[in-house]
N, C-alpha and C. Protein backbone atom coordinates (compact mmCIF):
# COMPACT_ATOMS: atom_id res chain seq x y z
N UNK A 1 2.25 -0.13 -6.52
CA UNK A 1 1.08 0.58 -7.03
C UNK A 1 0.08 -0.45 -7.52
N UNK A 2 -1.29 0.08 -7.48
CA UNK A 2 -1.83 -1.17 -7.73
C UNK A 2 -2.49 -1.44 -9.25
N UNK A 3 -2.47 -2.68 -9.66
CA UNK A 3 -2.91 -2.77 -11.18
C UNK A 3 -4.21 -2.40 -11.20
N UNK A 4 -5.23 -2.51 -10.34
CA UNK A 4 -7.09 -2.27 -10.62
C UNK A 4 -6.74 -0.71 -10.52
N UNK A 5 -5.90 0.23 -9.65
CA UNK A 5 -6.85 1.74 -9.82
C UNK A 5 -5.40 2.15 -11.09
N UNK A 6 -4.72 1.59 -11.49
CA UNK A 6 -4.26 2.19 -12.78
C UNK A 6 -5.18 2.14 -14.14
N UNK A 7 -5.90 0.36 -13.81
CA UNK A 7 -6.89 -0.08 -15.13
C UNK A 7 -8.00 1.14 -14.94
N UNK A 8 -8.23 1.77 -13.73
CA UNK A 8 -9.46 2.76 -13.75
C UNK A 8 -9.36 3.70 -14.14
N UNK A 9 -7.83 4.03 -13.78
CA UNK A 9 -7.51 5.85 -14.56
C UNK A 9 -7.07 5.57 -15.80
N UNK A 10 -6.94 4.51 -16.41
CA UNK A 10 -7.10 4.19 -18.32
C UNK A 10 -8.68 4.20 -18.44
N UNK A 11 -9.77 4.08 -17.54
CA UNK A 11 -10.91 3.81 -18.24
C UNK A 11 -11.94 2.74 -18.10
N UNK A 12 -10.75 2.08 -17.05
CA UNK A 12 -11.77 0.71 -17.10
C UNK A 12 -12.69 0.54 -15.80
N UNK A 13 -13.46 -0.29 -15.73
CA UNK A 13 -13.99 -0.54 -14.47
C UNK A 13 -13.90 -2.08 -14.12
N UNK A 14 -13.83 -1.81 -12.79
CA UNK A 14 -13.30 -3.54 -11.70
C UNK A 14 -14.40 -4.20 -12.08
N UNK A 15 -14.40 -5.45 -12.20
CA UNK A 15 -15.79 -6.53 -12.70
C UNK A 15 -16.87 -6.16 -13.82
N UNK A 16 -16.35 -5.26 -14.67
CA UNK A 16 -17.14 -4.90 -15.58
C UNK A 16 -16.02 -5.10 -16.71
N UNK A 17 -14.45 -4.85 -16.93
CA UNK A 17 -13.67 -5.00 -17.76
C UNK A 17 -12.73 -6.04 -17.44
N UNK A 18 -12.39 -5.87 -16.45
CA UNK A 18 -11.07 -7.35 -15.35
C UNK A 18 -11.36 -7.50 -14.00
N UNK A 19 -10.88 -8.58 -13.64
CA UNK A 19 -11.13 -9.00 -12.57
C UNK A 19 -10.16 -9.27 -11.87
N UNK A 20 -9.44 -8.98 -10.73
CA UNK A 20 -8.02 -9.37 -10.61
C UNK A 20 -8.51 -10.40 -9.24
N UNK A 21 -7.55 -11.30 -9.34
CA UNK A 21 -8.24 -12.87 -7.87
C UNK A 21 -6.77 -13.50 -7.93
N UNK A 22 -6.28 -13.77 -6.40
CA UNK A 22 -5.21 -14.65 -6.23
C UNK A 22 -5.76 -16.25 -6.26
N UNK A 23 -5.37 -17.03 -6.68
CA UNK A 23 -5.70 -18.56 -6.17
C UNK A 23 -5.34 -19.14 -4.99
N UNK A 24 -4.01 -18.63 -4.55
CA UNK A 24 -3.51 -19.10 -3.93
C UNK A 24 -2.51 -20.20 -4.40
N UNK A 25 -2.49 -20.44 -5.81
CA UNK A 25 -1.80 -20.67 -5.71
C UNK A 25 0.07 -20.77 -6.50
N UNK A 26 0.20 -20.09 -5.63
CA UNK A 26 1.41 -19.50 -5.84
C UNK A 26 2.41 -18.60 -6.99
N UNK A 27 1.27 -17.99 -7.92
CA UNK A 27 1.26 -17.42 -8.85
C UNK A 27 1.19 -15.65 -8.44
N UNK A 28 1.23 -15.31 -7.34
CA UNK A 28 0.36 -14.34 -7.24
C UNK A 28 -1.16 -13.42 -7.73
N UNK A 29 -1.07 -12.78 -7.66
CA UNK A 29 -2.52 -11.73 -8.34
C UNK A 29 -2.72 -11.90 -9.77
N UNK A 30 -3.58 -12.67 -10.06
CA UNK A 30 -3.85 -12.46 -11.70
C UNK A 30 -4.70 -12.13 -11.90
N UNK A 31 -5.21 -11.50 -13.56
CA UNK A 31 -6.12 -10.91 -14.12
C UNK A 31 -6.93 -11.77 -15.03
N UNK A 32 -8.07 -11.38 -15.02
CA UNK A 32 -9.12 -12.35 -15.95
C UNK A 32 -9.64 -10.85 -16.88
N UNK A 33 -9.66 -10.85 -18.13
CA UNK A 33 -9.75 -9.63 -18.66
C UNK A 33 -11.38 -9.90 -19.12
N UNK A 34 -12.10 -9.19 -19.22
CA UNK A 34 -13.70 -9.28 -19.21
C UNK A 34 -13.99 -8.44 -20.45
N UNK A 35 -13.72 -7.03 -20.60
CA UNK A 35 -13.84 -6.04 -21.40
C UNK A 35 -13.64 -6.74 -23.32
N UNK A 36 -14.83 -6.03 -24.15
CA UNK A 36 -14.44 -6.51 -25.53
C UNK A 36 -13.05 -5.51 -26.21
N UNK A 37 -12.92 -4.59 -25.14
CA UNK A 37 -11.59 -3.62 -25.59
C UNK A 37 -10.69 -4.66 -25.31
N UNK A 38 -9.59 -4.29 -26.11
CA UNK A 38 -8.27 -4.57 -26.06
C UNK A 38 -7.31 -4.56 -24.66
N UNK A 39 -6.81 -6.00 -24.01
CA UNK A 39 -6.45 -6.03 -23.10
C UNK A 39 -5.28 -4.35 -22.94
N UNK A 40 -4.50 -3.87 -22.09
CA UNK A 40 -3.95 -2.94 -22.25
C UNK A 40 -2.65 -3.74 -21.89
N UNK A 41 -1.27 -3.67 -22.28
CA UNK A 41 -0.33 -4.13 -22.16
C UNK A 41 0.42 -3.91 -21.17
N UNK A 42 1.53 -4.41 -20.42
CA UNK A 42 2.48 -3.88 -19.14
C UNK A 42 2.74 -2.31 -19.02
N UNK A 43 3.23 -2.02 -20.81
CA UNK A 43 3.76 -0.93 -20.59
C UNK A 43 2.57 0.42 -20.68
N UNK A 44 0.96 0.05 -20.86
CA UNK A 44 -0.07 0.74 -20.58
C UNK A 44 -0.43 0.89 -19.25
N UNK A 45 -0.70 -0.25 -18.94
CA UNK A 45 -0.75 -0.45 -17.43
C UNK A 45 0.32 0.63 -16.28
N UNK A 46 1.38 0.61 -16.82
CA UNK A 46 2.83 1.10 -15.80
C UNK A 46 2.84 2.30 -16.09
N UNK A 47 2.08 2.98 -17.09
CA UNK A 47 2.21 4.14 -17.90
C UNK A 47 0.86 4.68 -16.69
N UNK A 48 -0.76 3.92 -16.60
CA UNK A 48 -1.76 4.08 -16.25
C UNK A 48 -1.33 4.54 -14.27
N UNK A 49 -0.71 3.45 -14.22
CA UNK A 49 -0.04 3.74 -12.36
C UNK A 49 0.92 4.72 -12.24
N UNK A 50 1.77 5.56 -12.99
CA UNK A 50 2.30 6.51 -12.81
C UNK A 50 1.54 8.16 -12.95
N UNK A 51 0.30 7.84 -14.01
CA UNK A 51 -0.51 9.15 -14.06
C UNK A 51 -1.70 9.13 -13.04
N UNK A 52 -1.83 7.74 -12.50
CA UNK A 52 -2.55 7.82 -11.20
C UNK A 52 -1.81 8.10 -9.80
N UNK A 53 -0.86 8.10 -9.82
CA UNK A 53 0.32 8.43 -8.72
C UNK A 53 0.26 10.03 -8.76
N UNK A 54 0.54 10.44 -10.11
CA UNK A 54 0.61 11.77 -10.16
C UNK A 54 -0.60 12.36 -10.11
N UNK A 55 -1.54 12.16 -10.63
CA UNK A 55 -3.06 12.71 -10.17
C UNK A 55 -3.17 12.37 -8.73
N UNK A 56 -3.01 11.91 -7.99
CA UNK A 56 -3.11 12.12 -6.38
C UNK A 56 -2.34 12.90 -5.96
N UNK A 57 -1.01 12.74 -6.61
CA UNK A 57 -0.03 14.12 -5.54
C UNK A 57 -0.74 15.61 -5.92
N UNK A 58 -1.26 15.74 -7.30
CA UNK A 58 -2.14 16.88 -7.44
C UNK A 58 -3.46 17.09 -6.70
N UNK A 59 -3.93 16.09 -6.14
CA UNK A 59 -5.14 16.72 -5.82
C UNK A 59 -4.80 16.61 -3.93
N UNK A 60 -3.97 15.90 -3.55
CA UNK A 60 -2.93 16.52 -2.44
C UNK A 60 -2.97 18.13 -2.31
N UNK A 61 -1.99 18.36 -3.19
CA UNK A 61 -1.37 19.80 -3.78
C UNK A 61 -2.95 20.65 -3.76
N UNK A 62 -3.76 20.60 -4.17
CA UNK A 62 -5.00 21.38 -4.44
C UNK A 62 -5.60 21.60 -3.54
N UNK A 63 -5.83 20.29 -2.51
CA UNK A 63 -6.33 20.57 -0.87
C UNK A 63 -5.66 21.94 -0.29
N UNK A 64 -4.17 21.26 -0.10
CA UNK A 64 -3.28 22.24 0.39
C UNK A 64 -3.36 23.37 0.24
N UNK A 65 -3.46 23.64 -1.80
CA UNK A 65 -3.87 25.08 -1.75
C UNK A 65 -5.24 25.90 -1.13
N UNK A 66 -6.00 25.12 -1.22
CA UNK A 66 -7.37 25.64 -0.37
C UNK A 66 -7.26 25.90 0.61
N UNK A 67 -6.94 25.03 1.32
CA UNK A 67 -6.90 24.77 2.73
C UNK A 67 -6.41 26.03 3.41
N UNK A 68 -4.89 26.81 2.62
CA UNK A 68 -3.87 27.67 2.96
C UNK A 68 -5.11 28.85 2.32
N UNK A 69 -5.55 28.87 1.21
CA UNK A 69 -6.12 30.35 1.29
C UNK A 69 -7.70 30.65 1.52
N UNK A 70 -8.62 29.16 2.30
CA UNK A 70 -9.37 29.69 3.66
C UNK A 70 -8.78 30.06 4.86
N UNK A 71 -7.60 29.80 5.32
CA UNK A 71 -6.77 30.54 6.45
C UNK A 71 -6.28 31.38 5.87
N UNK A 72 -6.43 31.71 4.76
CA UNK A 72 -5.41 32.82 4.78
C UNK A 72 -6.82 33.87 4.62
N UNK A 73 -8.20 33.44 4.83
CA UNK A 73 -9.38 34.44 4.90
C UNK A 73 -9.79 34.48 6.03
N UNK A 74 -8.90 33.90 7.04
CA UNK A 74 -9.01 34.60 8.69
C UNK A 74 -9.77 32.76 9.29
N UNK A 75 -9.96 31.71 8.34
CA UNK A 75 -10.94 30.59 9.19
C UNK A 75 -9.72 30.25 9.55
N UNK A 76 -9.96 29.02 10.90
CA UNK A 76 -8.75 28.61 11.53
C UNK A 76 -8.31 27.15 11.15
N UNK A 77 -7.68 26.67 11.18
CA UNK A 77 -7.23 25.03 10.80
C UNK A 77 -8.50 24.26 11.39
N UNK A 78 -8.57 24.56 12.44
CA UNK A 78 -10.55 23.24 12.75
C UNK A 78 -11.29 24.06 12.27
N UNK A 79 -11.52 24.96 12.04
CA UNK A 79 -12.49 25.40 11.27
C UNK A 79 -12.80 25.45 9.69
N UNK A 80 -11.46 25.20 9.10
CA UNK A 80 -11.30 24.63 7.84
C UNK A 80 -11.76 23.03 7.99
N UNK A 81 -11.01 22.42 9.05
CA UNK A 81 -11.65 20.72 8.94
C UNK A 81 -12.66 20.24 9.03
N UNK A 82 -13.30 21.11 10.24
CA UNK A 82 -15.00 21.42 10.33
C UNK A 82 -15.70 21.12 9.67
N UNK A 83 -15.26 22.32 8.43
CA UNK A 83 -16.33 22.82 7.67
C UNK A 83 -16.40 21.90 6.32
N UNK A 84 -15.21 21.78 6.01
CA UNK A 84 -14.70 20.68 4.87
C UNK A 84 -14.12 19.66 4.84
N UNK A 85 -13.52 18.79 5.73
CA UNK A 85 -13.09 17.92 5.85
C UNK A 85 -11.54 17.95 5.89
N UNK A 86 -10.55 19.10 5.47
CA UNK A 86 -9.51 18.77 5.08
C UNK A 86 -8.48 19.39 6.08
């Protein structure tokens, strides 16, 4: 999961609060923290990527429900994608 869209669903924004950049060398992905807030810790962070995990399977779930009750108002599957994308 990734550390920048967990820092976003805590609040933050990419190059305005952290910056995440590999060097290359051999450290992997690190963070340069930018924001005068308080860095957020591992277990914020891991906390931030699990309610962003779960806010996608919901809005998954929400398509789905749409999707199922414009067909279920007679439009057809391309005509649901058509019209909305989904």
């Amino acid at each position: 999961m990734s550390t920048a869209k967990a820092l976003k669903h805590l609040g933050f924004e990419s190059l305005v609060d952290f910056r995440l950049y590999d060097n290359r060398d051999g450290k992997g992905i690190q963070m340069e923290w930018l924001s005068n807030q308080p860095q957020p810790s591992e277990a914020e962070i891991a906390t931030g990527q699990v309610a962003w995990g779960a806010a996608q399977v919901a809005k998954q779930d929400r398509l789905a429900s749409v999707k199922s009750k414009l067909e279920s108002l007679g439009l057809t599957t391309e005509e649901v994608q058509d019209a909305f994308g989904i």
